[in-house]
C-alpha atoms as a PDB file:
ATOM      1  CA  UNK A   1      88.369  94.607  88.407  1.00  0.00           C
ATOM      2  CA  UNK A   2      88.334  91.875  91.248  1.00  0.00           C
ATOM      3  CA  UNK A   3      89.592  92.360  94.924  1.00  0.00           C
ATOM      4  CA  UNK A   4      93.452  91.859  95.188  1.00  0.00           C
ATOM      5  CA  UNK A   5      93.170  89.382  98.051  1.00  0.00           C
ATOM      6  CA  UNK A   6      96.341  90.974  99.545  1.00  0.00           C
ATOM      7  CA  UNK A   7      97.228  88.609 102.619  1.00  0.00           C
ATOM      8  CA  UNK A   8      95.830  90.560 106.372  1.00  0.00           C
ATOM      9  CA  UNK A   9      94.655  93.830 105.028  1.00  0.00           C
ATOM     10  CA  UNK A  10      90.984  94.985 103.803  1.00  0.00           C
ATOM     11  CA  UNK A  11      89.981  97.965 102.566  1.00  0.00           C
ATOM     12  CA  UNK A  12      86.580  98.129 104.496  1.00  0.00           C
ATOM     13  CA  UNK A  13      85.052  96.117 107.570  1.00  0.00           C
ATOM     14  CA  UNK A  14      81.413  95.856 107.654  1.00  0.00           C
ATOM     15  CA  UNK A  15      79.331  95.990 110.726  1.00  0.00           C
ATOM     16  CA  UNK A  16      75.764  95.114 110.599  1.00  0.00           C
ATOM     17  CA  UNK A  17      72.568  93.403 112.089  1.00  0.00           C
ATOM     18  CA  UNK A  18      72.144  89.994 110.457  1.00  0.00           C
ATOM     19  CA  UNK A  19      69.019  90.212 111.233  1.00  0.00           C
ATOM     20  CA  UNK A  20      67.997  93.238 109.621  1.00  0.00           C
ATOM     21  CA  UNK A  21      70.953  93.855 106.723  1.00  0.00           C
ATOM     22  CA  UNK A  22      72.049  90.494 105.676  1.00  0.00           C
ATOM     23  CA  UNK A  23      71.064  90.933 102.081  1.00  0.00           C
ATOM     24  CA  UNK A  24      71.840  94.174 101.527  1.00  0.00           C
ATOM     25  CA  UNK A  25      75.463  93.748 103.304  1.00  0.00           C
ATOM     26  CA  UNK A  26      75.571  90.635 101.274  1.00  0.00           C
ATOM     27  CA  UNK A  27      74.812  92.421  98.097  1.00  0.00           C
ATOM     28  CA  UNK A  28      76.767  95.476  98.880  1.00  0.00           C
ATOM     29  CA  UNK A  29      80.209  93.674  99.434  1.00  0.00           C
ATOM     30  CA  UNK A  30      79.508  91.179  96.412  1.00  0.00           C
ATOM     31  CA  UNK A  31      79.509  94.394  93.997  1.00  0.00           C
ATOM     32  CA  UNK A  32      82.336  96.365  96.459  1.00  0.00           C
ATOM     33  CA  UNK A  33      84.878  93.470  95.536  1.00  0.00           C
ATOM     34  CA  UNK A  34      84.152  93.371  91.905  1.00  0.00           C
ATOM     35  CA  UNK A  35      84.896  97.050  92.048  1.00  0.00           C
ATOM     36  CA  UNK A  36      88.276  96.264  93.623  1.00  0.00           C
ATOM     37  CA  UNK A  37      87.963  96.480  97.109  1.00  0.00           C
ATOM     38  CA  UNK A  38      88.946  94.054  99.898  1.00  0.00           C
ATOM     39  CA  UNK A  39      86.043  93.554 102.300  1.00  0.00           C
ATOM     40  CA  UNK A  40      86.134  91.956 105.950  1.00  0.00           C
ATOM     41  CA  UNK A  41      82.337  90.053 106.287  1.00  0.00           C
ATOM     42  CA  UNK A  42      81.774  87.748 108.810  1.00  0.00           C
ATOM     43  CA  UNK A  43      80.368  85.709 106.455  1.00  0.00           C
ATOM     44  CA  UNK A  44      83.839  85.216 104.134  1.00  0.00           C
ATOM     45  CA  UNK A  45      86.388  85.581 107.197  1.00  0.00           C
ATOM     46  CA  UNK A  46      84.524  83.676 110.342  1.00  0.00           C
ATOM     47  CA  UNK A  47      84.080  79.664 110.268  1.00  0.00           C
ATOM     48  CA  UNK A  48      82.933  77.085 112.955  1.00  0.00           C
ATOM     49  CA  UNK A  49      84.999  76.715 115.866  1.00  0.00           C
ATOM     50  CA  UNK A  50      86.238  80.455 115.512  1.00  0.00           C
ATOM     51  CA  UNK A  51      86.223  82.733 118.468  1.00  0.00           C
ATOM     52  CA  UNK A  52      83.224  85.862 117.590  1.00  0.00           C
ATOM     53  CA  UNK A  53      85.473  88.086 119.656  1.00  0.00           C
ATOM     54  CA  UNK A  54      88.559  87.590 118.488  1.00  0.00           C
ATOM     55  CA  UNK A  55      87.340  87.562 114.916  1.00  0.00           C
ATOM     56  CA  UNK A  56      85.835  90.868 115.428  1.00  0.00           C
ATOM     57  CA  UNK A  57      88.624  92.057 116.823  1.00  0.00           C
ATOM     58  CA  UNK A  58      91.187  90.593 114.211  1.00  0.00           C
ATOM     59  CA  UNK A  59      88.809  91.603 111.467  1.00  0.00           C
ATOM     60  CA  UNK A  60      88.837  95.343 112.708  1.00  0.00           C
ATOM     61  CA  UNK A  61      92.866  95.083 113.347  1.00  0.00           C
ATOM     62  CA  UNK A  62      93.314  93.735 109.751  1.00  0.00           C
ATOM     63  CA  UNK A  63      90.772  96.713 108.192  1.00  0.00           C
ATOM     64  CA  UNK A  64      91.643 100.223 107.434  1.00  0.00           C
ATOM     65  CA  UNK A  65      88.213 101.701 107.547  1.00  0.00           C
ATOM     66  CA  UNK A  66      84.604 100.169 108.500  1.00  0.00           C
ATOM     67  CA  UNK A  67      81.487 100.916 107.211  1.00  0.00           C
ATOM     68  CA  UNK A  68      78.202 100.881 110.012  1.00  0.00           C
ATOM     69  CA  UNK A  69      75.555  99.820 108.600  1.00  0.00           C
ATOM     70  CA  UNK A  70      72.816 100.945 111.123  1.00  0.00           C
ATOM     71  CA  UNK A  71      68.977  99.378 111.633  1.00  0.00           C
ATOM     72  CA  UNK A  72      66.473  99.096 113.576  1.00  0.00           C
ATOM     73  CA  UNK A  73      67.707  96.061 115.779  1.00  0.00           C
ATOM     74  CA  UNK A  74      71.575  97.137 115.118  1.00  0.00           C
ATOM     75  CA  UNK A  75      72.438  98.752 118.681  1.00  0.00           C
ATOM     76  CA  UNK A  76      72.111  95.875 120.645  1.00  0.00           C
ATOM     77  CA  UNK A  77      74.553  92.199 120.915  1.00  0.00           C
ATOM     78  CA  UNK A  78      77.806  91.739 118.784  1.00  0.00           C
ATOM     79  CA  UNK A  79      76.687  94.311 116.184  1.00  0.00           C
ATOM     80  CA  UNK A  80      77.011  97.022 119.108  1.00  0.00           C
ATOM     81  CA  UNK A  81      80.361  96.057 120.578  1.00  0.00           C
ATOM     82  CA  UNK A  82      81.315  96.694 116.678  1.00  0.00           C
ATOM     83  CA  UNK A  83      79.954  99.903 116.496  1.00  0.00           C
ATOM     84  CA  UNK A  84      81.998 100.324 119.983  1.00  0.00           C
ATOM     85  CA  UNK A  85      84.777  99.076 118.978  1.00  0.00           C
ATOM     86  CA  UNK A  86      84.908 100.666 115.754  1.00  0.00           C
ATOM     87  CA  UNK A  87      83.814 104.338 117.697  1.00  0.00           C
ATOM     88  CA  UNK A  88      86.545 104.239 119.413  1.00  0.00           C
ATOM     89  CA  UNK A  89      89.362 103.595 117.146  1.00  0.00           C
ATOM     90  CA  UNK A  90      87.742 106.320 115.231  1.00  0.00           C
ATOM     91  CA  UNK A  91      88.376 108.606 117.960  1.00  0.00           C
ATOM     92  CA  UNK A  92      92.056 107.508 118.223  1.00  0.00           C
ATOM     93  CA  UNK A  93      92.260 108.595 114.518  1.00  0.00           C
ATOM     94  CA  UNK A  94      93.091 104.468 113.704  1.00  0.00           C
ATOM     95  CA  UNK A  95      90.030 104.692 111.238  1.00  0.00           C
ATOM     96  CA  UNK A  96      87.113 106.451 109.537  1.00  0.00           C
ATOM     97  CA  UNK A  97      83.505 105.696 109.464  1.00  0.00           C
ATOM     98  CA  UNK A  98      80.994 105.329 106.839  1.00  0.00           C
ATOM     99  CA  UNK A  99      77.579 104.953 108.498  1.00  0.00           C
ATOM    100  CA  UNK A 100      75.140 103.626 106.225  1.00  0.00           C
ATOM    101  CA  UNK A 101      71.339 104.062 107.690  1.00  0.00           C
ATOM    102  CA  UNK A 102      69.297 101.092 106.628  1.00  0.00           C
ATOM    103  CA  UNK A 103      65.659 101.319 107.453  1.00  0.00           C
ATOM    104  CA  UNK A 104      66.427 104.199 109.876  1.00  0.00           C
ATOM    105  CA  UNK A 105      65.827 108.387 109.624  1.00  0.00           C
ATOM    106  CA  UNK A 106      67.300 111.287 111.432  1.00  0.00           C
ATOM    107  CA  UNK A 107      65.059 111.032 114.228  1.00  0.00           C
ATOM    108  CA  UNK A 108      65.967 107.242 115.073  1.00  0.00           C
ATOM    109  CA  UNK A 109      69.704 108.090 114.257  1.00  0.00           C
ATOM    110  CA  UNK A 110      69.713 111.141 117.021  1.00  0.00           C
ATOM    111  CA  UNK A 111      68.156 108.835 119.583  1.00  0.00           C
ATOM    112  CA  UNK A 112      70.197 105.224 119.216  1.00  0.00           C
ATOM    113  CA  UNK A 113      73.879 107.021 117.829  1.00  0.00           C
ATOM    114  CA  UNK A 114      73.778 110.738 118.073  1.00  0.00           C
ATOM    115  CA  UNK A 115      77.345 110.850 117.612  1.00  0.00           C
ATOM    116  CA  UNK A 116      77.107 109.322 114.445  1.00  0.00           C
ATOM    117  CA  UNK A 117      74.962 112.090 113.339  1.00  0.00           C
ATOM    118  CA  UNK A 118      78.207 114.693 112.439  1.00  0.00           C
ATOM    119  CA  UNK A 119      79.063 112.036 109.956  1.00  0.00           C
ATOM    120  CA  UNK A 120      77.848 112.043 106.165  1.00  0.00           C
ATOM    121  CA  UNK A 121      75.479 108.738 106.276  1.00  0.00           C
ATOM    122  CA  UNK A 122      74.156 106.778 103.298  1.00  0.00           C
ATOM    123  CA  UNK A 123      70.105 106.322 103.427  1.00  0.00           C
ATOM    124  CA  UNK A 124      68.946 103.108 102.085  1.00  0.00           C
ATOM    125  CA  UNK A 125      65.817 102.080 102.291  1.00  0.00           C
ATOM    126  CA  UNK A 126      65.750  97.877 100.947  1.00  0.00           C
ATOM    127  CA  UNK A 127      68.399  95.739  99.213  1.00  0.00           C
ATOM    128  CA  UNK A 128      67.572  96.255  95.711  1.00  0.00           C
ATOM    129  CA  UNK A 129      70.028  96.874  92.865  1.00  0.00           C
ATOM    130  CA  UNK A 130      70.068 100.448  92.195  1.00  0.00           C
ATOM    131  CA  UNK A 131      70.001 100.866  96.407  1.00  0.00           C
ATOM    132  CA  UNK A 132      73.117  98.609  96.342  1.00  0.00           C
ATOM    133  CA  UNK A 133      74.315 100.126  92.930  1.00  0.00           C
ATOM    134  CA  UNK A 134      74.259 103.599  95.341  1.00  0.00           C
ATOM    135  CA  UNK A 135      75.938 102.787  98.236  1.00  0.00           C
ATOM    136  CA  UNK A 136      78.469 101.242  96.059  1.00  0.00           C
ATOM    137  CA  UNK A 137      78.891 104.493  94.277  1.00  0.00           C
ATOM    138  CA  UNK A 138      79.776 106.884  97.510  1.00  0.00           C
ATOM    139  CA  UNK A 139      81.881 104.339  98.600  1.00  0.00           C
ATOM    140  CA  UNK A 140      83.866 104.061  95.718  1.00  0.00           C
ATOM    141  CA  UNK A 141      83.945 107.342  95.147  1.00  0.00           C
ATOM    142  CA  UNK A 142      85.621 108.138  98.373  1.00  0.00           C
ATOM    143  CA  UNK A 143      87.515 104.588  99.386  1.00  0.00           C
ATOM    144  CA  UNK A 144      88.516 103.395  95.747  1.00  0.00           C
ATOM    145  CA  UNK A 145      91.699 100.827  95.441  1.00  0.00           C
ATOM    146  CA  UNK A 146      93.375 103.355  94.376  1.00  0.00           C
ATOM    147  CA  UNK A 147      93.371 105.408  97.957  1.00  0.00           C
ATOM    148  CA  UNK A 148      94.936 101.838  99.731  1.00  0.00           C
ATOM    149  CA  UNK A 149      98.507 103.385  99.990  1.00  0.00           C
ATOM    150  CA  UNK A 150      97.953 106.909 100.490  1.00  0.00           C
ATOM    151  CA  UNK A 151      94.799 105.492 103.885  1.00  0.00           C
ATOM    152  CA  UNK A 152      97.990 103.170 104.973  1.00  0.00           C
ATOM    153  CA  UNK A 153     100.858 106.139 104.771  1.00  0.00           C
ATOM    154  CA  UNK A 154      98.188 108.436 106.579  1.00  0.00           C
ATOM    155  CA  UNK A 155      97.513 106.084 109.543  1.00  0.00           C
ATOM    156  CA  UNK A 156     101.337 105.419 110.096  1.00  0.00           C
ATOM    157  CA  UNK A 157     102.405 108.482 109.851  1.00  0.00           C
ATOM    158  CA  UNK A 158      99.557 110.072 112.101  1.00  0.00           C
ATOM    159  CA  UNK A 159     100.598 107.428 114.405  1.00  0.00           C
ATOM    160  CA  UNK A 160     104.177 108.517 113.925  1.00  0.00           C
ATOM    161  CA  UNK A 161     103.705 112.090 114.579  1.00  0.00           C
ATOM    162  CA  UNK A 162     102.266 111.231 118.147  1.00  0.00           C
ATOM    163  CA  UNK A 163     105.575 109.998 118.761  1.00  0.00           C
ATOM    164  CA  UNK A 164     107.956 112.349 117.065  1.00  0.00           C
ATOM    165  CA  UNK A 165     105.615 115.926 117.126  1.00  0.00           C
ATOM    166  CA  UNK A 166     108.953 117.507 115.761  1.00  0.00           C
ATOM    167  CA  UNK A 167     110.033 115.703 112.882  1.00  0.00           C
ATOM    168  CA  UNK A 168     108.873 118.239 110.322  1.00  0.00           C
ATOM    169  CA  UNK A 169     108.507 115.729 107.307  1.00  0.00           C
ATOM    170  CA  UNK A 170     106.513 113.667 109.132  1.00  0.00           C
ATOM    171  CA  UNK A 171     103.991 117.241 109.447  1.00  0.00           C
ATOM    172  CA  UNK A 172     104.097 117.897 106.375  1.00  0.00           C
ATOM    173  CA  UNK A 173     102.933 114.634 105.054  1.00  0.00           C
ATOM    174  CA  UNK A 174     100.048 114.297 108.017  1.00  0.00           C
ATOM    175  CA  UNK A 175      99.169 118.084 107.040  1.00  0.00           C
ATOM    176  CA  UNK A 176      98.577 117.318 103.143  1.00  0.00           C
ATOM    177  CA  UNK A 177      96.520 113.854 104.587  1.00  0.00           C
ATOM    178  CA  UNK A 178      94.398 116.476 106.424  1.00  0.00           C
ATOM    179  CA  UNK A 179      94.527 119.181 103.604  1.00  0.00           C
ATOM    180  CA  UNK A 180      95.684 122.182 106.380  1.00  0.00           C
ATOM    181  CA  UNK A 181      97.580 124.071 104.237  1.00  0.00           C
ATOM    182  CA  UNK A 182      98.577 126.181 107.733  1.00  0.00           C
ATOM    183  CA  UNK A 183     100.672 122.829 109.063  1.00  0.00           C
ATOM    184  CA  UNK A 184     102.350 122.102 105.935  1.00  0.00           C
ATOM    185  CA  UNK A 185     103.518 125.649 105.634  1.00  0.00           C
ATOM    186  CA  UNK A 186     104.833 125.657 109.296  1.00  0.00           C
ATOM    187  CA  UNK A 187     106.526 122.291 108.885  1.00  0.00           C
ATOM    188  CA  UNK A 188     108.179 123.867 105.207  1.00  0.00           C
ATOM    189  CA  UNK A 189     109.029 127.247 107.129  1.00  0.00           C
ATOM    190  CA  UNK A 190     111.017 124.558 110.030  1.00  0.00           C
ATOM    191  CA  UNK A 191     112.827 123.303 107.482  1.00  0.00           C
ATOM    192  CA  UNK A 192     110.981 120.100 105.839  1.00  0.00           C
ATOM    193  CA  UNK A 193     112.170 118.606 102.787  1.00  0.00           C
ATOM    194  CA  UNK A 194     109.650 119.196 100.528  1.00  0.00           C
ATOM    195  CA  UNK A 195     110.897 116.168  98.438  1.00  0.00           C
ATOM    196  CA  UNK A 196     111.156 113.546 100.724  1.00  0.00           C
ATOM    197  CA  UNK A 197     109.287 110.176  99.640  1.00  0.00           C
ATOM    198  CA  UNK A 198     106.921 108.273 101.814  1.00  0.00           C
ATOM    199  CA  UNK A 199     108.923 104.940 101.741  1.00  0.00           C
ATOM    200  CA  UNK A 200     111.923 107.220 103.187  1.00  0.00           C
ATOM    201  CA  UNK A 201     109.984 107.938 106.366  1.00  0.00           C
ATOM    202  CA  UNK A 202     109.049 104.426 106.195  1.00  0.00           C
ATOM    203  CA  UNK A 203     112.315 103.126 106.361  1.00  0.00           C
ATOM    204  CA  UNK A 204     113.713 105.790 108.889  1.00  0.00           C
ATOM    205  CA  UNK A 205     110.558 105.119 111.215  1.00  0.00           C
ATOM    206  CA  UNK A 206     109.623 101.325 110.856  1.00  0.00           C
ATOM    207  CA  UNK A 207     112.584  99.916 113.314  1.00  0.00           C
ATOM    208  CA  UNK A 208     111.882 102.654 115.916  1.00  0.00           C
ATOM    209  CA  UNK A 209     107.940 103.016 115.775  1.00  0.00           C
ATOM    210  CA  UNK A 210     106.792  99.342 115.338  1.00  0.00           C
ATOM    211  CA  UNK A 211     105.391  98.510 119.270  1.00  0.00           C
ATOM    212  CA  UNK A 212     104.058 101.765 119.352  1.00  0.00           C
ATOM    213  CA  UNK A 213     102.072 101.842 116.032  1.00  0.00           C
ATOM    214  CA  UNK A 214     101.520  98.373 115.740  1.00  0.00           C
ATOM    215  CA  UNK A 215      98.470  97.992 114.033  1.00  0.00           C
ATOM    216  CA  UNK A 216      98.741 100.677 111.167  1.00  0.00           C
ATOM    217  CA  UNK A 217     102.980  99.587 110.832  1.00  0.00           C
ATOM    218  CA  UNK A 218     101.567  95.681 110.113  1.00  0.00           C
ATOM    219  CA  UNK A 219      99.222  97.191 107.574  1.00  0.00           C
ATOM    220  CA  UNK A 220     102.010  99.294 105.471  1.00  0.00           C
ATOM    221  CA  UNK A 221     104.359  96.171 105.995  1.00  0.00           C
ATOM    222  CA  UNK A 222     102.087  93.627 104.502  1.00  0.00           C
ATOM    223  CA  UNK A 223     101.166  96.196 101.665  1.00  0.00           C
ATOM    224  CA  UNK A 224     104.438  97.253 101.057  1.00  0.00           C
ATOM    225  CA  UNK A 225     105.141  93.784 100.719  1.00  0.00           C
ATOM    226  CA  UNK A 226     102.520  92.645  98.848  1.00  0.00           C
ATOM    227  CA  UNK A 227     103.922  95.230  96.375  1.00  0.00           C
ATOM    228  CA  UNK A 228     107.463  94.269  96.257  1.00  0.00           C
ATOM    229  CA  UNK A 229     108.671  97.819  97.557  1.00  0.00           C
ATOM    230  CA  UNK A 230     110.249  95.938 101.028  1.00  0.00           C
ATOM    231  CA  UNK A 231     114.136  95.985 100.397  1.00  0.00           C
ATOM    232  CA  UNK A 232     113.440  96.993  97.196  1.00  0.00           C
ATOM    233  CA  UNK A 233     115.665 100.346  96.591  1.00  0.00           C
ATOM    234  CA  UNK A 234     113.116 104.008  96.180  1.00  0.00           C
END
């Protein structure tokens, strides 16, 4: 299975240290495409002339979640404002981390990115096959192709819900993203259509939402699209 090249949307943006990770990263998105992922790497998407801010920042609008692949010399120049960057959207619920500790243990972690510590990390130690052949693994096993729709509907409709806290069907979607069982009862108990189909929120949101939620409406659009299920009837 190859990476469906859909046009302005990856599955994964990848932070490193050149320096430090450039094989492994290299390795690990080689092997995360064949398994059907889209992957943002500097490498593929940024080519002389190109601005390395605006690339960065276009690469992280364009990606749904980023994996941090942390070393030794990681915290420090362009590989830092990514892990900012990225940090942040986190916070803002416009993405999810994978950090990936390369060359680094709990001790280094604590002191360089302690915040990073409350997330599940994948230890590798060198960019050999079975350590790529891992990290591929728990990647997949959590962010497969599969997922794409379901990540994009979460991050619109979380988005959504900011806006319109009492549109019931929009809870009851964001509560089964976030598996709390409490908000989907209290959204089916207000009177939310149990039935009601994501691309019917879509379509009753997308004229009304799209400044607001910007970045995760241009996602669903271009998937959607990519799909054929714009103007297409549900």
């Amino acid at each position: 299975m190859q990476a469906s090249d859909q046009p302005g949307i990856f599955d994964l943006f990848i932070s490193y240290k050149q320096r430090d990770s450039s094989d492994l990263v290299e390795a690990v998105a080689k092997e995360l495409k064949l398994r059907g992922l889209d992957i943002w790497l500097d490498s593929g998407q940024m080519h002389p002339g190109d601005s390395i801010l605006k690339s960065i920042e276009r690469g992280l609008s364009d990606s749904i979640d980023a994996m941090v692949v942390m070393s030794p010399n990681y915290f420090e120049g362009w590989s830092e404002y990514e892990r900012r960057a990225i940090f942040n959207l986190m916070v803002d619920g416009k993405t999810r981390i994978i950090p990936v500790w390369h060359k680094l243990d709990h001790d280094d972690v604590a002191r360089l990115a302690p915040m990073l510590l409350d997330f599940v990390g994948i230890r590798v130690a060198d960019a050999s096959a079975p350590q790529v052949q891992n990290v591929c693994d728990k990647v997949v096993n959590s962010y497969s192709p599969q997922q794409r729709r379901s990540r994009l509907f979460e991050l619109f409709f979380t988005c959504v819900a900011k806006k319109y806290p009492d549109d019931q069907d929009i809870a009851v979607w964001v509560g089964l993203f976030k598996n709390n069982l409490d908000a989907v009862k209290s959204a089916l108990d207000k009177g939310a259509d149990p039935n009601i189909r994501d691309t019917e929120l879509w379509n009753r949101y997308n004229r009304l939402v799209v400044q607001d939620c910007w970045p995760s409406w241009r996602k669903l659009f271009l998937y959607l699209s990519s799909i054929g299920a714009i103007g297409q009837p549900q």
